[in-house]
N, C-alpha and C. Protein backbone atom coordinates (compact mmCIF):
# COMPACT_ATOMS: atom_id res chain seq x y z
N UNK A 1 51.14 168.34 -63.75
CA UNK A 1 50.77 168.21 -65.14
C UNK A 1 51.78 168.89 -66.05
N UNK A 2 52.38 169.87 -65.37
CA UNK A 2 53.38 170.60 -66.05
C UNK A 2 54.64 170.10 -67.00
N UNK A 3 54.98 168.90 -65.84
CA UNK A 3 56.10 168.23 -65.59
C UNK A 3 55.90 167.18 -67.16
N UNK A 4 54.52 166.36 -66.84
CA UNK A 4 54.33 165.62 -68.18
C UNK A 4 54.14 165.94 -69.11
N UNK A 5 53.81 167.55 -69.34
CA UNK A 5 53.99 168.17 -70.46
C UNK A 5 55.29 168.24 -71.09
N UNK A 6 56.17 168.87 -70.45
CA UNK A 6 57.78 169.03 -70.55
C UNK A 6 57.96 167.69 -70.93
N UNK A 7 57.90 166.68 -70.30
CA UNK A 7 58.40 165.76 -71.21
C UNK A 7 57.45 165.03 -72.09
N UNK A 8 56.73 165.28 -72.71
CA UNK A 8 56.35 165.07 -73.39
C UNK A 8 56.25 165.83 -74.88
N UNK A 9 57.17 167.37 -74.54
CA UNK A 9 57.27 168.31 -75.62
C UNK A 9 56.23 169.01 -76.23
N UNK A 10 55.17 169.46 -75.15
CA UNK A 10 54.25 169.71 -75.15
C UNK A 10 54.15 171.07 -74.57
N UNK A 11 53.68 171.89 -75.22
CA UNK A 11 53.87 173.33 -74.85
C UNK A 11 51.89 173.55 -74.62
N UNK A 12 51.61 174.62 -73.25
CA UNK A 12 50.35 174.88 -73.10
C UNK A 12 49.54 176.06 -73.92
N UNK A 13 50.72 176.63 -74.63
CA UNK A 13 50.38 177.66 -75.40
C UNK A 13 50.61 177.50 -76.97
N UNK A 14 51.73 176.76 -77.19
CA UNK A 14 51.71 176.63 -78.83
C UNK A 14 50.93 175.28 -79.44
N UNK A 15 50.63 174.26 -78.35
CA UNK A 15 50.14 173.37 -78.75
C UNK A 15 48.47 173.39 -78.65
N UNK A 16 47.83 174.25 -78.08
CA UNK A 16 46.10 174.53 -77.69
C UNK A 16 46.13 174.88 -79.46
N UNK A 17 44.42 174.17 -79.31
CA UNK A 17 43.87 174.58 -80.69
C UNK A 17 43.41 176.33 -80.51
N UNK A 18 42.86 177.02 -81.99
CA UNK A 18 42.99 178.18 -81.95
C UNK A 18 42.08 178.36 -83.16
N UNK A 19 41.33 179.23 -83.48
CA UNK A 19 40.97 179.78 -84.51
C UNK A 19 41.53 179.99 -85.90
N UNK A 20 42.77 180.92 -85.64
CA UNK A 20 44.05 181.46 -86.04
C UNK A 20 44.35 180.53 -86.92
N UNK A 21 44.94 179.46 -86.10
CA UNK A 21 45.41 177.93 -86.70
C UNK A 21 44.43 177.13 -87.72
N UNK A 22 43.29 176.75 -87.07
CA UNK A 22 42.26 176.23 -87.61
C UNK A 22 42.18 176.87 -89.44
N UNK A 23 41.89 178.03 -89.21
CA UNK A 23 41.55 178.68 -90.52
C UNK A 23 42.25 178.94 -91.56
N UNK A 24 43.98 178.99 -90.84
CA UNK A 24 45.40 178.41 -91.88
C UNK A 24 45.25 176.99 -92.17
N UNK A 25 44.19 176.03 -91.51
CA UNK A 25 44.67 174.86 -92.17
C UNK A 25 43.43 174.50 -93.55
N UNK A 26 42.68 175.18 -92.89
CA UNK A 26 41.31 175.04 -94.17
C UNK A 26 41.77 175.80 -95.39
N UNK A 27 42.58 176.72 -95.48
CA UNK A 27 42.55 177.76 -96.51
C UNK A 27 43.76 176.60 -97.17
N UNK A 28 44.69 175.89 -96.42
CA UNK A 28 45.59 175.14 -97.13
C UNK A 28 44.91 174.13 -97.75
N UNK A 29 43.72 173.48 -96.77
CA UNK A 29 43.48 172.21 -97.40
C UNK A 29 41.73 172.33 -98.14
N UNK A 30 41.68 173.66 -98.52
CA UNK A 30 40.64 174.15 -99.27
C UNK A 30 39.32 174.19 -99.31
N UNK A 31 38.99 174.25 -98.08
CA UNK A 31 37.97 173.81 -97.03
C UNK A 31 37.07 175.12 -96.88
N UNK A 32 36.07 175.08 -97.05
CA UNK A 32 35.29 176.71 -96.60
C UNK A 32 34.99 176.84 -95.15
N UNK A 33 35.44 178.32 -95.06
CA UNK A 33 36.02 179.02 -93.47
C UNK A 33 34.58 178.25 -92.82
N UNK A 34 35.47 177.77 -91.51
CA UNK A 34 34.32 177.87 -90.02
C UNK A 34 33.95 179.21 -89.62
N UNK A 35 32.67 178.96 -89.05
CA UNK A 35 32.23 180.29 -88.39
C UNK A 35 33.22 180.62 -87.61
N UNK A 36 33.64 181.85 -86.68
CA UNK A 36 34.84 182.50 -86.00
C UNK A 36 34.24 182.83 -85.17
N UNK A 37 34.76 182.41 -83.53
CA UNK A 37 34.22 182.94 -82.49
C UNK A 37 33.35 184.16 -82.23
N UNK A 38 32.65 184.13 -81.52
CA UNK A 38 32.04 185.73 -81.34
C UNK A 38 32.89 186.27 -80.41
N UNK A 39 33.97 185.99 -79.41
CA UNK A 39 35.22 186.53 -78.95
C UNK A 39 35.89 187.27 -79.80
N UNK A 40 36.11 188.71 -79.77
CA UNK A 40 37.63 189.00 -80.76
C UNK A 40 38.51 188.72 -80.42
N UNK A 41 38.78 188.66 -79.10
CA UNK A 41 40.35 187.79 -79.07
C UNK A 41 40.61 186.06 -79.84
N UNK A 42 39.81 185.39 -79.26
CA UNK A 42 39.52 184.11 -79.67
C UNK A 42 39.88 184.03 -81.16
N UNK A 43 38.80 184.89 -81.92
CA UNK A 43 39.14 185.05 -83.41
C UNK A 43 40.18 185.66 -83.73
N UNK A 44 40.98 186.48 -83.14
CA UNK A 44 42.49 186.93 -83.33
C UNK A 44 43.56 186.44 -83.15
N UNK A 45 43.26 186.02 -81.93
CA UNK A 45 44.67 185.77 -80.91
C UNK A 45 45.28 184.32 -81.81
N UNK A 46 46.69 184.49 -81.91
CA UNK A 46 47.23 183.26 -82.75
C UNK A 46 48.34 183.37 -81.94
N UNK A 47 48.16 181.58 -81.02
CA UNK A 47 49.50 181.23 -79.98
C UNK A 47 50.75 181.57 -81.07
N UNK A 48 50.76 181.25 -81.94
CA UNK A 48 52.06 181.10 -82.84
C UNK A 48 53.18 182.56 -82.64
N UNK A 49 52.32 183.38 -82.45
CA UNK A 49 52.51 184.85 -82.02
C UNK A 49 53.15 185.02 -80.65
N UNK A 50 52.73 184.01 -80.06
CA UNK A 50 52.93 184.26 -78.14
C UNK A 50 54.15 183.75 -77.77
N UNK A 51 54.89 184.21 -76.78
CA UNK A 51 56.13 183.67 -76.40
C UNK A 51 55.71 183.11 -75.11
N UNK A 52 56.23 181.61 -74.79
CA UNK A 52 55.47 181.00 -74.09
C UNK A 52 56.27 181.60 -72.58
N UNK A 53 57.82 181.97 -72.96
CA UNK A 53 58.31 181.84 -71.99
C UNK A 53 59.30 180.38 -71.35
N UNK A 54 58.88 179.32 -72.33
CA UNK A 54 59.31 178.16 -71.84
C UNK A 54 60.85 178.12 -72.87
N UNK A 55 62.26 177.73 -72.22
CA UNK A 55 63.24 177.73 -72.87
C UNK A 55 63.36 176.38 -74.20
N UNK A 56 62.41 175.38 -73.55
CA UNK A 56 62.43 173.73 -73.85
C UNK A 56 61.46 173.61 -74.71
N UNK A 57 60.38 174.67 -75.36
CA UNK A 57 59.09 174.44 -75.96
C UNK A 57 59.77 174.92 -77.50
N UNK A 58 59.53 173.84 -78.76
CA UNK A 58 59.95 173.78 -79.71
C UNK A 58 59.35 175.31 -80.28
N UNK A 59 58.46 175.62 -80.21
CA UNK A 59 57.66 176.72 -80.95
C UNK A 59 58.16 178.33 -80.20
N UNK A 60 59.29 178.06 -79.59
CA UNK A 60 59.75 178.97 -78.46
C UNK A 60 60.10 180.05 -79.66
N UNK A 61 60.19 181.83 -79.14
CA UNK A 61 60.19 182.88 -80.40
C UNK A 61 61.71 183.40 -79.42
């Protein structure tokens, strides 16, 4: 599965939905906040932050 990711430019970490993400897109498109996980990581953690490690993944830090 890895493999069709890679080519497909598909990263397992910058491309998963997220809280983080979600709630940057409502505040852009003016939307009132979703409830936020009862996880604190879940509600924290923002892939955008994470280094995937992958050399080939566009969102690479």
């Amino acid at each position: 599965m890895s493999l069709l990711r890679r080519i497909a430019g598909r990263c397992e970490t910058h491309d998963r939905s997220s809280y983080a993400k979600t709630r940057r897109l409502e505040d852009e498109l003016g939307l009132e906040p979703s409830r936020p996980p009862d996880s604190f990581t879940d509600t924290y953690g923002d892939p955008d932050l994470i280094d995937c490690g992958n050399s080939w993944c566009r969102n690479g830090r």
